[in-house]
N, C-alpha and C. Protein backbone atom coordinates (compact mmCIF):
# COMPACT_ATOMS: atom_id res chain seq x y z
N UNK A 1 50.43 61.55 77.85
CA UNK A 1 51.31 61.87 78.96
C UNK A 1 50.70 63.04 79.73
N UNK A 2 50.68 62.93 80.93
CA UNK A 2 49.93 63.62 82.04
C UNK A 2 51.09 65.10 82.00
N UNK A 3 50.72 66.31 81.76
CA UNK A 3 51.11 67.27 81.95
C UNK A 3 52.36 67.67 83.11
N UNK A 4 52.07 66.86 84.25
CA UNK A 4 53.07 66.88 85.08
C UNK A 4 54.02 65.89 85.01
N UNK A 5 53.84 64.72 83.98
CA UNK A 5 55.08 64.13 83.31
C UNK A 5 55.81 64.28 82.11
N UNK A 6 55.69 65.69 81.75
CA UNK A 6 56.43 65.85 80.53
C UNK A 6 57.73 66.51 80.58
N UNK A 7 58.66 66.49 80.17
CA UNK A 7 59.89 66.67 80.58
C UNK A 7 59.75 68.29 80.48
N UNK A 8 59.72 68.90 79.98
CA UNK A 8 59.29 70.54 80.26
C UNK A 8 59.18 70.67 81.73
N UNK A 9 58.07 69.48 82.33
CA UNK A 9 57.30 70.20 83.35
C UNK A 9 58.87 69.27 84.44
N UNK A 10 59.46 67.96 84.27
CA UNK A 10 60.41 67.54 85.08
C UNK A 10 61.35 68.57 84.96
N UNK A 11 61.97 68.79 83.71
CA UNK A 11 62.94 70.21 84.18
C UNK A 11 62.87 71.57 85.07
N UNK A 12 61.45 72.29 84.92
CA UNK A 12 61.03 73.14 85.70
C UNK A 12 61.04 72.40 87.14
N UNK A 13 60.69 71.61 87.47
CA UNK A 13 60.45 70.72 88.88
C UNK A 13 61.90 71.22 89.75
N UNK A 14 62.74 70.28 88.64
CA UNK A 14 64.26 70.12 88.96
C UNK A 14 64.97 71.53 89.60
N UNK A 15 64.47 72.51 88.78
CA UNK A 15 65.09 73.85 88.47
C UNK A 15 64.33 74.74 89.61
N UNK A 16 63.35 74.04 90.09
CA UNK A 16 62.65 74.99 91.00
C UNK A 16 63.26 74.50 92.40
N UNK A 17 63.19 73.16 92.48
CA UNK A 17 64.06 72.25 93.90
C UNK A 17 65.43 73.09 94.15
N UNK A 18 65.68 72.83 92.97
CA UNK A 18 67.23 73.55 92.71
C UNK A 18 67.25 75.50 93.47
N UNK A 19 66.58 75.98 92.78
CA UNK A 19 66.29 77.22 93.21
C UNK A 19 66.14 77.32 94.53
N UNK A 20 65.28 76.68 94.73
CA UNK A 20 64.50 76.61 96.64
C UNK A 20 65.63 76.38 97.54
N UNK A 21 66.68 75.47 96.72
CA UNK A 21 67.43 74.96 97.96
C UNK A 21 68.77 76.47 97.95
N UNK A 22 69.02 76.62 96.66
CA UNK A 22 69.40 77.85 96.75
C UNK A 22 69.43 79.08 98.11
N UNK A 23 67.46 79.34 97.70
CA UNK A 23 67.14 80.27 98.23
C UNK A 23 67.00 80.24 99.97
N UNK A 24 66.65 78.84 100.51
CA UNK A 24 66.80 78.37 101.93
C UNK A 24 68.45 78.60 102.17
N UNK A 25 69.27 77.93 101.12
CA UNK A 25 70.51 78.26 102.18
C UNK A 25 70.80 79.56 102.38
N UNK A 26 70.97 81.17 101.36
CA UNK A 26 71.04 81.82 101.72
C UNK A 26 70.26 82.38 102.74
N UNK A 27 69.29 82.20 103.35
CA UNK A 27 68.22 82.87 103.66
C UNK A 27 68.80 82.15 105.63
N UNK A 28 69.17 81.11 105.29
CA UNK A 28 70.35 80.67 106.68
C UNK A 28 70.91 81.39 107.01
N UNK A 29 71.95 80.93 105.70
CA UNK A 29 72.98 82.86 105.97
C UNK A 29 72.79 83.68 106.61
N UNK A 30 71.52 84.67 105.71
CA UNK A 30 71.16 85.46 106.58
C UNK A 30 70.46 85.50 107.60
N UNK A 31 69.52 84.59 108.06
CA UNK A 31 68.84 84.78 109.22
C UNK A 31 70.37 84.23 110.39
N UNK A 32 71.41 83.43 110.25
CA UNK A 32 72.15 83.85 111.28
C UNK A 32 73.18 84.50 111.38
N UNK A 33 73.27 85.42 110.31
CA UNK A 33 73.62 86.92 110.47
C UNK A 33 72.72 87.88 111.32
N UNK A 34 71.74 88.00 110.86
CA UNK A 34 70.70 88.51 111.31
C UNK A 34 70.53 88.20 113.01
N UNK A 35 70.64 87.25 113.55
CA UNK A 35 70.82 87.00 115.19
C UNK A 35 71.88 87.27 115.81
N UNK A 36 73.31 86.89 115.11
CA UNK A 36 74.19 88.12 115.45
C UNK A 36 73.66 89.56 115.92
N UNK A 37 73.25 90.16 114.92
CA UNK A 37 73.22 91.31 114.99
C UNK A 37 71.91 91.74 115.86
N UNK A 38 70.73 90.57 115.71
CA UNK A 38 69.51 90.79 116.79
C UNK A 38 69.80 90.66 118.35
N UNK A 39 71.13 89.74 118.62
CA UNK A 39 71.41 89.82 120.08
C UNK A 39 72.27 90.45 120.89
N UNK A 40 73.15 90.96 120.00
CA UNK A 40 74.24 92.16 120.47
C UNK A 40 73.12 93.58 121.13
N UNK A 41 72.35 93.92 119.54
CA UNK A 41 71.46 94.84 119.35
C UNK A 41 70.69 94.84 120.69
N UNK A 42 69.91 93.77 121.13
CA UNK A 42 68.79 93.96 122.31
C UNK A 42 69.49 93.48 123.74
N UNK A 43 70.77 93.49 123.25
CA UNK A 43 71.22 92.84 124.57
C UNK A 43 71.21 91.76 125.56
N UNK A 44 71.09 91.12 124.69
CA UNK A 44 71.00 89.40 125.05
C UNK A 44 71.65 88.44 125.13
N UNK A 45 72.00 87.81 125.89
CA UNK A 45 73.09 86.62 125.45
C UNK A 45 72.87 85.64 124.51
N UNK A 46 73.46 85.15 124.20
CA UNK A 46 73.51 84.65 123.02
C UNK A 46 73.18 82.88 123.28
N UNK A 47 73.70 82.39 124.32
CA UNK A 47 73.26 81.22 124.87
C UNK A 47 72.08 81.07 126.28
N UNK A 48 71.22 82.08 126.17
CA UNK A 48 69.83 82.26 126.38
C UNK A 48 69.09 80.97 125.90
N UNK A 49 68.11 80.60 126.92
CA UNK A 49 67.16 79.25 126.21
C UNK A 49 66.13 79.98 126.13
N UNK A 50 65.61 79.55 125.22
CA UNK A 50 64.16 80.57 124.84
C UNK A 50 62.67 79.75 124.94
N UNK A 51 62.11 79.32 125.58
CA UNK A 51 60.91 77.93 125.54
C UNK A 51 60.37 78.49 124.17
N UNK A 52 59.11 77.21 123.32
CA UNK A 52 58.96 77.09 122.28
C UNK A 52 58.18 78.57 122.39
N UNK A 53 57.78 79.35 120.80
CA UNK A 53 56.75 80.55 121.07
C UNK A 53 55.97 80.40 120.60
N UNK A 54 54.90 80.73 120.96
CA UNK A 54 53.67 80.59 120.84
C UNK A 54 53.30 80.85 119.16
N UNK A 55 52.46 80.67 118.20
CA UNK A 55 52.69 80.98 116.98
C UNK A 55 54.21 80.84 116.18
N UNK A 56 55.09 80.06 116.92
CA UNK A 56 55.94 79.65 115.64
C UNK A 56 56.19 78.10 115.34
N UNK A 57 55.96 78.17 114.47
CA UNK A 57 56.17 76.41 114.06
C UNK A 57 56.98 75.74 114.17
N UNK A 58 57.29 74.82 114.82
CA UNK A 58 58.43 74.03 114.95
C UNK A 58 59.14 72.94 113.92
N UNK A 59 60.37 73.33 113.45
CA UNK A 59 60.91 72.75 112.33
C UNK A 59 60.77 71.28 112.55
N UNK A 60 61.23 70.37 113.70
CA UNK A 60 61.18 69.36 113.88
C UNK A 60 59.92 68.30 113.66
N UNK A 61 59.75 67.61 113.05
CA UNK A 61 58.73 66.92 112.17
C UNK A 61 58.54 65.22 112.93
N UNK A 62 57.76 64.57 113.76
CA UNK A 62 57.48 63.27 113.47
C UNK A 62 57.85 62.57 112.76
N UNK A 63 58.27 61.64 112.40
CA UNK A 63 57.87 60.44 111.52
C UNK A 63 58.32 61.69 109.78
N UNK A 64 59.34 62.43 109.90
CA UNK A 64 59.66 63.24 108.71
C UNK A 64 60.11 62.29 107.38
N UNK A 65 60.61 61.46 107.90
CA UNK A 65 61.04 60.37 106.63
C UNK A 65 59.45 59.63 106.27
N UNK A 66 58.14 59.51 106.54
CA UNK A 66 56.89 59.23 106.19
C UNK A 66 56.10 60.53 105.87
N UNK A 67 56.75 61.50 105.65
CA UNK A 67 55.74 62.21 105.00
C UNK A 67 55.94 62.86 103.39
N UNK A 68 54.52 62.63 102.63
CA UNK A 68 54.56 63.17 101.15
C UNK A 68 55.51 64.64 100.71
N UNK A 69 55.85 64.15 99.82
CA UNK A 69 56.48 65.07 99.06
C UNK A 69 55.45 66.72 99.41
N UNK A 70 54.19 66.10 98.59
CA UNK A 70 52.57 67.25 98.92
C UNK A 70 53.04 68.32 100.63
N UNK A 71 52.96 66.78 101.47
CA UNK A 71 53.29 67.34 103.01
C UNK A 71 54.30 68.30 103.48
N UNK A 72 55.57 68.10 103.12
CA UNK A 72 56.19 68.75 103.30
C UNK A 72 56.37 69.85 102.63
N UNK A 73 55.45 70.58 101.27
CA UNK A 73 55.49 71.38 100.81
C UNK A 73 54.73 72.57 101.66
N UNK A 74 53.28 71.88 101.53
CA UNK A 74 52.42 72.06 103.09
C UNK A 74 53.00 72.50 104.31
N UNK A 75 53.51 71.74 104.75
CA UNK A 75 54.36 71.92 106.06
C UNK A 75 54.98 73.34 105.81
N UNK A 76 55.75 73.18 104.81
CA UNK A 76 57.04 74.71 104.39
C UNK A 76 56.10 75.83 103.93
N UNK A 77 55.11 75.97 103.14
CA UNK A 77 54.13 76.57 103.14
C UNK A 77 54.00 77.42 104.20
N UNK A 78 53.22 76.38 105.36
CA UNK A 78 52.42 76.80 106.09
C UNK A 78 53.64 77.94 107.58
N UNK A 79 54.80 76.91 107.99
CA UNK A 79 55.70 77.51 108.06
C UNK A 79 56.27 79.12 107.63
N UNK A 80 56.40 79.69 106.71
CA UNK A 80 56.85 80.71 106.08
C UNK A 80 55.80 81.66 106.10
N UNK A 81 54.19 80.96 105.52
CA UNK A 81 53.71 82.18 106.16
C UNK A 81 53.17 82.89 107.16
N UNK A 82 54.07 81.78 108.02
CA UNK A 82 53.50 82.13 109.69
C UNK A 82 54.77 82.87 109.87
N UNK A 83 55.61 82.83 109.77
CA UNK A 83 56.98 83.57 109.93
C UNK A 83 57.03 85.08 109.20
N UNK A 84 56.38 85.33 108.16
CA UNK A 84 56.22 86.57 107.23
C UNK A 84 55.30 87.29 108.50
N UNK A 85 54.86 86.88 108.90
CA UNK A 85 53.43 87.60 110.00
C UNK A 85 54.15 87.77 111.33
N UNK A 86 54.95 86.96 112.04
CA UNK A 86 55.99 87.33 112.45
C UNK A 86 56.61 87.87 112.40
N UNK A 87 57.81 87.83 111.43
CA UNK A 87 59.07 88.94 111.03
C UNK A 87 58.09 90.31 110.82
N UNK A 88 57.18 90.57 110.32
CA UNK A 88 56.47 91.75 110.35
C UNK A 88 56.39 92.24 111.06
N UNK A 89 55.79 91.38 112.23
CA UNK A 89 55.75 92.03 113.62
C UNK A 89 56.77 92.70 114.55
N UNK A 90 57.93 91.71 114.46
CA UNK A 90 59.34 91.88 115.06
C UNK A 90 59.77 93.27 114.60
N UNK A 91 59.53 93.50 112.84
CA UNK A 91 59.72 94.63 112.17
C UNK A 91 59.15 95.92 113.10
N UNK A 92 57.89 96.02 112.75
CA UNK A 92 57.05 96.72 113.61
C UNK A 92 57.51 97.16 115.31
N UNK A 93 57.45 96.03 115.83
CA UNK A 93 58.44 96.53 117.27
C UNK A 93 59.28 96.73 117.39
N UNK A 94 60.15 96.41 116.21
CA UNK A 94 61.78 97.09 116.40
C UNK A 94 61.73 98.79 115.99
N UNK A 95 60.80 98.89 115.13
CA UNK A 95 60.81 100.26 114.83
C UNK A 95 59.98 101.43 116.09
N UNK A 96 59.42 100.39 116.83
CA UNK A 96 58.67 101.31 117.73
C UNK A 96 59.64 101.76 118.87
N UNK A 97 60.71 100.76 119.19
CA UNK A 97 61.17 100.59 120.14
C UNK A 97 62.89 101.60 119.76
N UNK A 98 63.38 101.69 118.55
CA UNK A 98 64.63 102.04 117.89
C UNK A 98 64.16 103.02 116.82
N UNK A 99 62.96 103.30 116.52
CA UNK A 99 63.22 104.22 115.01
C UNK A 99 63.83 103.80 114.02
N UNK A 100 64.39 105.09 113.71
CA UNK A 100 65.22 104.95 112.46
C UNK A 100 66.76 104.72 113.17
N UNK A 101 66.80 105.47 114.31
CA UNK A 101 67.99 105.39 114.70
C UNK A 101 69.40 104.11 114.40
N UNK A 102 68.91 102.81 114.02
CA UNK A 102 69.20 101.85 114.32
C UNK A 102 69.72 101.61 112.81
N UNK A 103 70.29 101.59 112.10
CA UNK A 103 71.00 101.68 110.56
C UNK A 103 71.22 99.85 110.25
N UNK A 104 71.19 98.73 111.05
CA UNK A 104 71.59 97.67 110.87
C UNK A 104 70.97 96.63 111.36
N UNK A 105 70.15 96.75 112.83
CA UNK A 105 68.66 95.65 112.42
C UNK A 105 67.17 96.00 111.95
N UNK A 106 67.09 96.87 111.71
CA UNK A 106 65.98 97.01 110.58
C UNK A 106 66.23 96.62 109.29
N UNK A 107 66.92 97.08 108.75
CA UNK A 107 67.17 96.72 107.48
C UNK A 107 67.54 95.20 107.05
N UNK A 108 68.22 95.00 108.57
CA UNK A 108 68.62 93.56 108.16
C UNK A 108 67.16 92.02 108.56
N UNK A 109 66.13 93.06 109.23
CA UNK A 109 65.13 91.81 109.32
C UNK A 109 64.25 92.22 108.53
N UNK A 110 64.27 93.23 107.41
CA UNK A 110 63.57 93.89 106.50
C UNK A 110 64.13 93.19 105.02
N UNK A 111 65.01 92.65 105.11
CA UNK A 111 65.48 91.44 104.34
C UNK A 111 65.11 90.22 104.12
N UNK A 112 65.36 89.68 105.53
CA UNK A 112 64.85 88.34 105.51
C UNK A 112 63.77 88.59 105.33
N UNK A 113 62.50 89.26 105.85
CA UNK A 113 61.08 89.73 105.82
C UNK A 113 61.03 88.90 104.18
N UNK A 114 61.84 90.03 103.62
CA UNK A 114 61.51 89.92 101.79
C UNK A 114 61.92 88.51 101.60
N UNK A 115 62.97 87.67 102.08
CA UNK A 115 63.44 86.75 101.69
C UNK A 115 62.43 85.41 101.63
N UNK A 116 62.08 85.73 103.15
CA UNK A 116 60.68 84.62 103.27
C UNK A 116 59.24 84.67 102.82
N UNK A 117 58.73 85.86 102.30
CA UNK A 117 57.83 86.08 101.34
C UNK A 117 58.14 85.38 99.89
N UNK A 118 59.41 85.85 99.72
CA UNK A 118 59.83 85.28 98.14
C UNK A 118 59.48 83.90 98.21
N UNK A 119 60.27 82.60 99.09
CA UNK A 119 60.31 82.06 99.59
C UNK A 119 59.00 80.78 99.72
N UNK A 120 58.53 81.84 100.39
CA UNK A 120 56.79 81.30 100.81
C UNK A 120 56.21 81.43 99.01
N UNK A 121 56.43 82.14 98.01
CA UNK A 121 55.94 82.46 97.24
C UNK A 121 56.46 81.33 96.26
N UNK A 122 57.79 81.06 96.15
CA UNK A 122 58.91 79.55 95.09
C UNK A 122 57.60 78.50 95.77
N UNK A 123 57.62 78.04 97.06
CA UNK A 123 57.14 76.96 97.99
C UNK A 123 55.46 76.96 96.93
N UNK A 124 54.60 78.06 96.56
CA UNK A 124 53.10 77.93 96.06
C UNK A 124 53.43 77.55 94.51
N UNK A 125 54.98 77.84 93.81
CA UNK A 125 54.74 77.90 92.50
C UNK A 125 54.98 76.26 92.57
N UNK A 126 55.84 75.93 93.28
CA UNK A 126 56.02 73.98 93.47
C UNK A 126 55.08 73.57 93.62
N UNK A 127 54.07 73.76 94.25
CA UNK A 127 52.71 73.11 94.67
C UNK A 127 52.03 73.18 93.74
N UNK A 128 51.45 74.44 92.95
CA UNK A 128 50.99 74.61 91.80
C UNK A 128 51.54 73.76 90.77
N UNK A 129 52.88 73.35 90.59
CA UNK A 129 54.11 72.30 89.50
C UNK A 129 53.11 71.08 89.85
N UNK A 130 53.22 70.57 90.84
CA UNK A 130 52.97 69.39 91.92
C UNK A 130 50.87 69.10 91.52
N UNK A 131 50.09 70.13 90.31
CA UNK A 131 48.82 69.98 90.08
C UNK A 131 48.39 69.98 91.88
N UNK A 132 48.52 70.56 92.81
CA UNK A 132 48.22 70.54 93.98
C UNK A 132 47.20 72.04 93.30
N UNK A 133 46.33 72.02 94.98
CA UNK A 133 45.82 73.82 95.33
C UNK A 133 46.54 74.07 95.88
N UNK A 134 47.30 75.34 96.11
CA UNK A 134 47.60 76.00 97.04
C UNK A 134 46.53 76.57 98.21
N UNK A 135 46.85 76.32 99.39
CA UNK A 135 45.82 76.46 100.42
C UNK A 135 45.52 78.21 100.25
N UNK A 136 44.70 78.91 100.52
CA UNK A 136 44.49 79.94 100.92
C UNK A 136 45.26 80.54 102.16
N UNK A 137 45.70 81.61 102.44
CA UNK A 137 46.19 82.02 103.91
C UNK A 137 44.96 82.00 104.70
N UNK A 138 45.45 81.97 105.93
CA UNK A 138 44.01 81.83 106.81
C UNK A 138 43.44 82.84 106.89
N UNK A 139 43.98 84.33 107.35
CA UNK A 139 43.13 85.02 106.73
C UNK A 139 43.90 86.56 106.46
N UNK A 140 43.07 87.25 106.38
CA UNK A 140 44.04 88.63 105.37
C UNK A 140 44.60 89.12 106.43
N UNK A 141 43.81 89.65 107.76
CA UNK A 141 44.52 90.70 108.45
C UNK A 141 45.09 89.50 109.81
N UNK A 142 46.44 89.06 109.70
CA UNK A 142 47.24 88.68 111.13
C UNK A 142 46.71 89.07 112.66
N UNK A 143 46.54 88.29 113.46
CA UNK A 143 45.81 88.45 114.49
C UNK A 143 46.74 89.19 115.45
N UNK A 144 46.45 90.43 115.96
CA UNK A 144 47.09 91.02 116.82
C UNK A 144 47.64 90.32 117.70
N UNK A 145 49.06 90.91 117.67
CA UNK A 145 50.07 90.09 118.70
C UNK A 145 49.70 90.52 120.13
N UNK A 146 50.37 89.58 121.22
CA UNK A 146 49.39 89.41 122.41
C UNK A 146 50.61 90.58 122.88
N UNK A 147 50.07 91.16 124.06
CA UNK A 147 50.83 92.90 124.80
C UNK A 147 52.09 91.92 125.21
N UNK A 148 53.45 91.97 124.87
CA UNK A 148 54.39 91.79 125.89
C UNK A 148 54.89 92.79 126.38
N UNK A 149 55.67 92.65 127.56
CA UNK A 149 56.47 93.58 128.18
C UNK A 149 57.94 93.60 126.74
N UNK A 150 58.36 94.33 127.35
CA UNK A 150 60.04 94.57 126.21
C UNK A 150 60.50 93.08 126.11
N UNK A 151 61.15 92.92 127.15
CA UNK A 151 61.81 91.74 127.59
C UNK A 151 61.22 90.96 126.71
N UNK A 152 60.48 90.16 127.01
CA UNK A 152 59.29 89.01 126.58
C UNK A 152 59.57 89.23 124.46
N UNK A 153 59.48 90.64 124.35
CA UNK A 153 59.55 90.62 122.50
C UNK A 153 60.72 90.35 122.15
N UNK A 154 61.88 90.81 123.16
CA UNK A 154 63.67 90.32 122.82
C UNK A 154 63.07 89.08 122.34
N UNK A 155 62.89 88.32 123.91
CA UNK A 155 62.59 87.14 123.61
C UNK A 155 62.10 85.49 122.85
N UNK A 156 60.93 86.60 122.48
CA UNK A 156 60.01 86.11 121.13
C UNK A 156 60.99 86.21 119.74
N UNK A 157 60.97 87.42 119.93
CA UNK A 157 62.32 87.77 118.81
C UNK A 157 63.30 86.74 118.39
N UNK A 158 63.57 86.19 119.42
CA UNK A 158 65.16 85.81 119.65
C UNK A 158 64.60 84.02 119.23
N UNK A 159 63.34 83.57 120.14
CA UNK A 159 62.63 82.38 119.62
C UNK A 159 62.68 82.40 118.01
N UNK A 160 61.67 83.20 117.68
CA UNK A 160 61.29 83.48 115.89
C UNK A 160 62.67 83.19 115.02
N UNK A 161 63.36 84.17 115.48
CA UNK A 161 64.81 83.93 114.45
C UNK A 161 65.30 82.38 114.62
N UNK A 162 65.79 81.80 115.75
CA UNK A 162 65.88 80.09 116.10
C UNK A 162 65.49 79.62 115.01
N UNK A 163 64.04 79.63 115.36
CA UNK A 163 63.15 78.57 114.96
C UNK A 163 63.26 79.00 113.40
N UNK A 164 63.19 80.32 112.76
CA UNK A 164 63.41 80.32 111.05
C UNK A 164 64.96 79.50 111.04
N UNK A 165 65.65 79.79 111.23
CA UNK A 165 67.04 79.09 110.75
C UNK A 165 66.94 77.62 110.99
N UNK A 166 66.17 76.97 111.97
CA UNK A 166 66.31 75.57 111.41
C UNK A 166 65.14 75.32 110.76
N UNK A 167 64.41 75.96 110.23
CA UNK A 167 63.47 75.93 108.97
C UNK A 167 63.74 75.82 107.85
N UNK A 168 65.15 76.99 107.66
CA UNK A 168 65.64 77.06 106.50
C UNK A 168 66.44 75.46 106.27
N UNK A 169 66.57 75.23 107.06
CA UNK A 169 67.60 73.52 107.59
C UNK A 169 66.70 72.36 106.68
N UNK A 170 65.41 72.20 107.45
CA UNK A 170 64.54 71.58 107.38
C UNK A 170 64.26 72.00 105.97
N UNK A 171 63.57 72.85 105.20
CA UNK A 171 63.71 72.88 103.56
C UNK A 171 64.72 72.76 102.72
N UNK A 172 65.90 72.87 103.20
CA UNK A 172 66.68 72.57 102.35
C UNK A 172 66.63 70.85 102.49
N UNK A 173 66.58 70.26 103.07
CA UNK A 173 66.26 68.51 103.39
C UNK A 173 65.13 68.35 102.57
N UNK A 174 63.88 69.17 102.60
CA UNK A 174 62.83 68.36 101.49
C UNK A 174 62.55 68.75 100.57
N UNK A 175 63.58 70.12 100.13
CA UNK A 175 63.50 69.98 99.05
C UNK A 175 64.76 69.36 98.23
N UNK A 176 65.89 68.49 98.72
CA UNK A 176 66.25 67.55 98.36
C UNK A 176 65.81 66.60 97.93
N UNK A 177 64.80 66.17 99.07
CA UNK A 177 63.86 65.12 98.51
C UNK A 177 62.94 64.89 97.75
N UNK A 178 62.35 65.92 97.18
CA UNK A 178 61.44 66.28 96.32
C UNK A 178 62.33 66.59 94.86
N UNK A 179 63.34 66.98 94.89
CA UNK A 179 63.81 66.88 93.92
C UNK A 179 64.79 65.65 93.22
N UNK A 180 64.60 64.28 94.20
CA UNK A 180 65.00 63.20 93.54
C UNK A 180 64.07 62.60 93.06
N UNK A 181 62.96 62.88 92.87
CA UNK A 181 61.78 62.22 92.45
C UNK A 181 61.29 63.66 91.42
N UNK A 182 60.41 63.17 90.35
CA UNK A 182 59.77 63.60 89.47
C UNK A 182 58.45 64.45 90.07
N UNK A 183 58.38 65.51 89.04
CA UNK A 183 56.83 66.39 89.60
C UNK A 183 55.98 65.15 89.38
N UNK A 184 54.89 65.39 90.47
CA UNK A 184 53.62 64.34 90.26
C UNK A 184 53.82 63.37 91.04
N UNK A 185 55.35 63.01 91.50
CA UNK A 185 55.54 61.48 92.43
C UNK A 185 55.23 62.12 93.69
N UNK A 186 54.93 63.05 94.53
CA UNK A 186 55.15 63.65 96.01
C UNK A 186 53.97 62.72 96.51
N UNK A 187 52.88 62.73 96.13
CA UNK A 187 52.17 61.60 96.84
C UNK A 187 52.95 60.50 97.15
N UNK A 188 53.92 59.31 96.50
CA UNK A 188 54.69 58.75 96.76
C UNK A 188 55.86 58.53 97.46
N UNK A 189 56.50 59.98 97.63
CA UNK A 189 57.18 60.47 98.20
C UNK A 189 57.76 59.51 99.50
N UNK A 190 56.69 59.89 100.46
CA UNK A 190 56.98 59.28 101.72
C UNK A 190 56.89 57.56 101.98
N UNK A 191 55.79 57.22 101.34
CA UNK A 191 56.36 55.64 101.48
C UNK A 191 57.39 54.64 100.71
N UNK A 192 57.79 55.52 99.45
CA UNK A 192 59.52 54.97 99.48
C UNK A 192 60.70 55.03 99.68
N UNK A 193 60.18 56.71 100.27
CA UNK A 193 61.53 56.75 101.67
C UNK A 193 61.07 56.02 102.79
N UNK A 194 60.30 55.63 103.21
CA UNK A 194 60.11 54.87 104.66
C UNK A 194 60.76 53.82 104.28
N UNK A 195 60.78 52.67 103.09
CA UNK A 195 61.17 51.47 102.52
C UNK A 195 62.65 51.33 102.90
């Protein structure tokens, strides 16, 4: 029996899906808590359209019911740690722009920050479950964010948070699906949900 079919390794599977979906819904929670409090804070309306931003990934998936179990781990992966490099950033300009002064969105995107690291971190131990590699990050130091005016970082800001909360949406969906199937089936994954 192949290591990733031994019930040890299906319970951990189970327990990790389980966890993940856990950890995505709170992490909803808070990221739309967290926009509450990011659009009052910068003064924004709240039904603002924001066009897509540049460097954030878009939750919405192609053909999502055809892709591997593997894929969508990938996908969430790759997702989260584009968002950690983000929320960093957002971090970073909120503090340049507010200090310390500000007692309630720092702290509160200094959360999620942690939440989606953790996050990004459950997403490598599944893959690792899954006998996958975990990809490498692309690379160590995040590529300097491009000069916006103020406005433009609300903005971005206000994009980034969006786009994490239906992320958190979107993982909690595959890792549903990944957890009706056994560690080791994710290659399979997608063509017997297409069926």
């Amino acid at each position: 029996m192949a290591a990733a079919d031994t019930p040890s390794a299906s319970l951990r599977h189970h327990d990790l899906c389980s966890r993940g979906i856990r950890l995505a819904r709170k992490m909803r929670s808070d990221v739309t808590d967290l926009l509450d409090i990011y659009v009052e804070r910068q003064g924004l309306d709240a039904s603002i359209s924001v066009a897509a931003v540049e460097g954030v990934p878009a939750a919405a998936a192609e053909r999502w019911a055809e892709q591997t179990g593997t894929q969508r781990l990938l996908d969430n992966l790759a997702a989260y740690r584009a968002f950690r490099v983000l929320l960093a950033q957002m971090l970073e300009e909120q503090r340049e722009q507010l200090g310390d002064a500000d007692s309630e969105l720092g702290p509160a995107l200094a959360a999620v920050l942690l939440q989606v690291s953790a996050f990004a971190y459950h997403l490598e131990e599944l893959l690792e479950l899954e006998s996958r590699r975990v990809p490498a990050e692309e690379g160590s130091e995040p590529p300097a964010p491009p000069r916006l005016s103020l406005f433009e970082q609300k903005l971005r800001g206000l994009g980034v948070l969006r786009e994490l909360a239906q992320w958190a949406v979107r993982s909690v969906r595959d890792l549903r699906q990944l957890a009706k199937h056994g560690p080791g089936s994710s290659a399979a994954l997608g063509l017997a949900e297409s069926q």
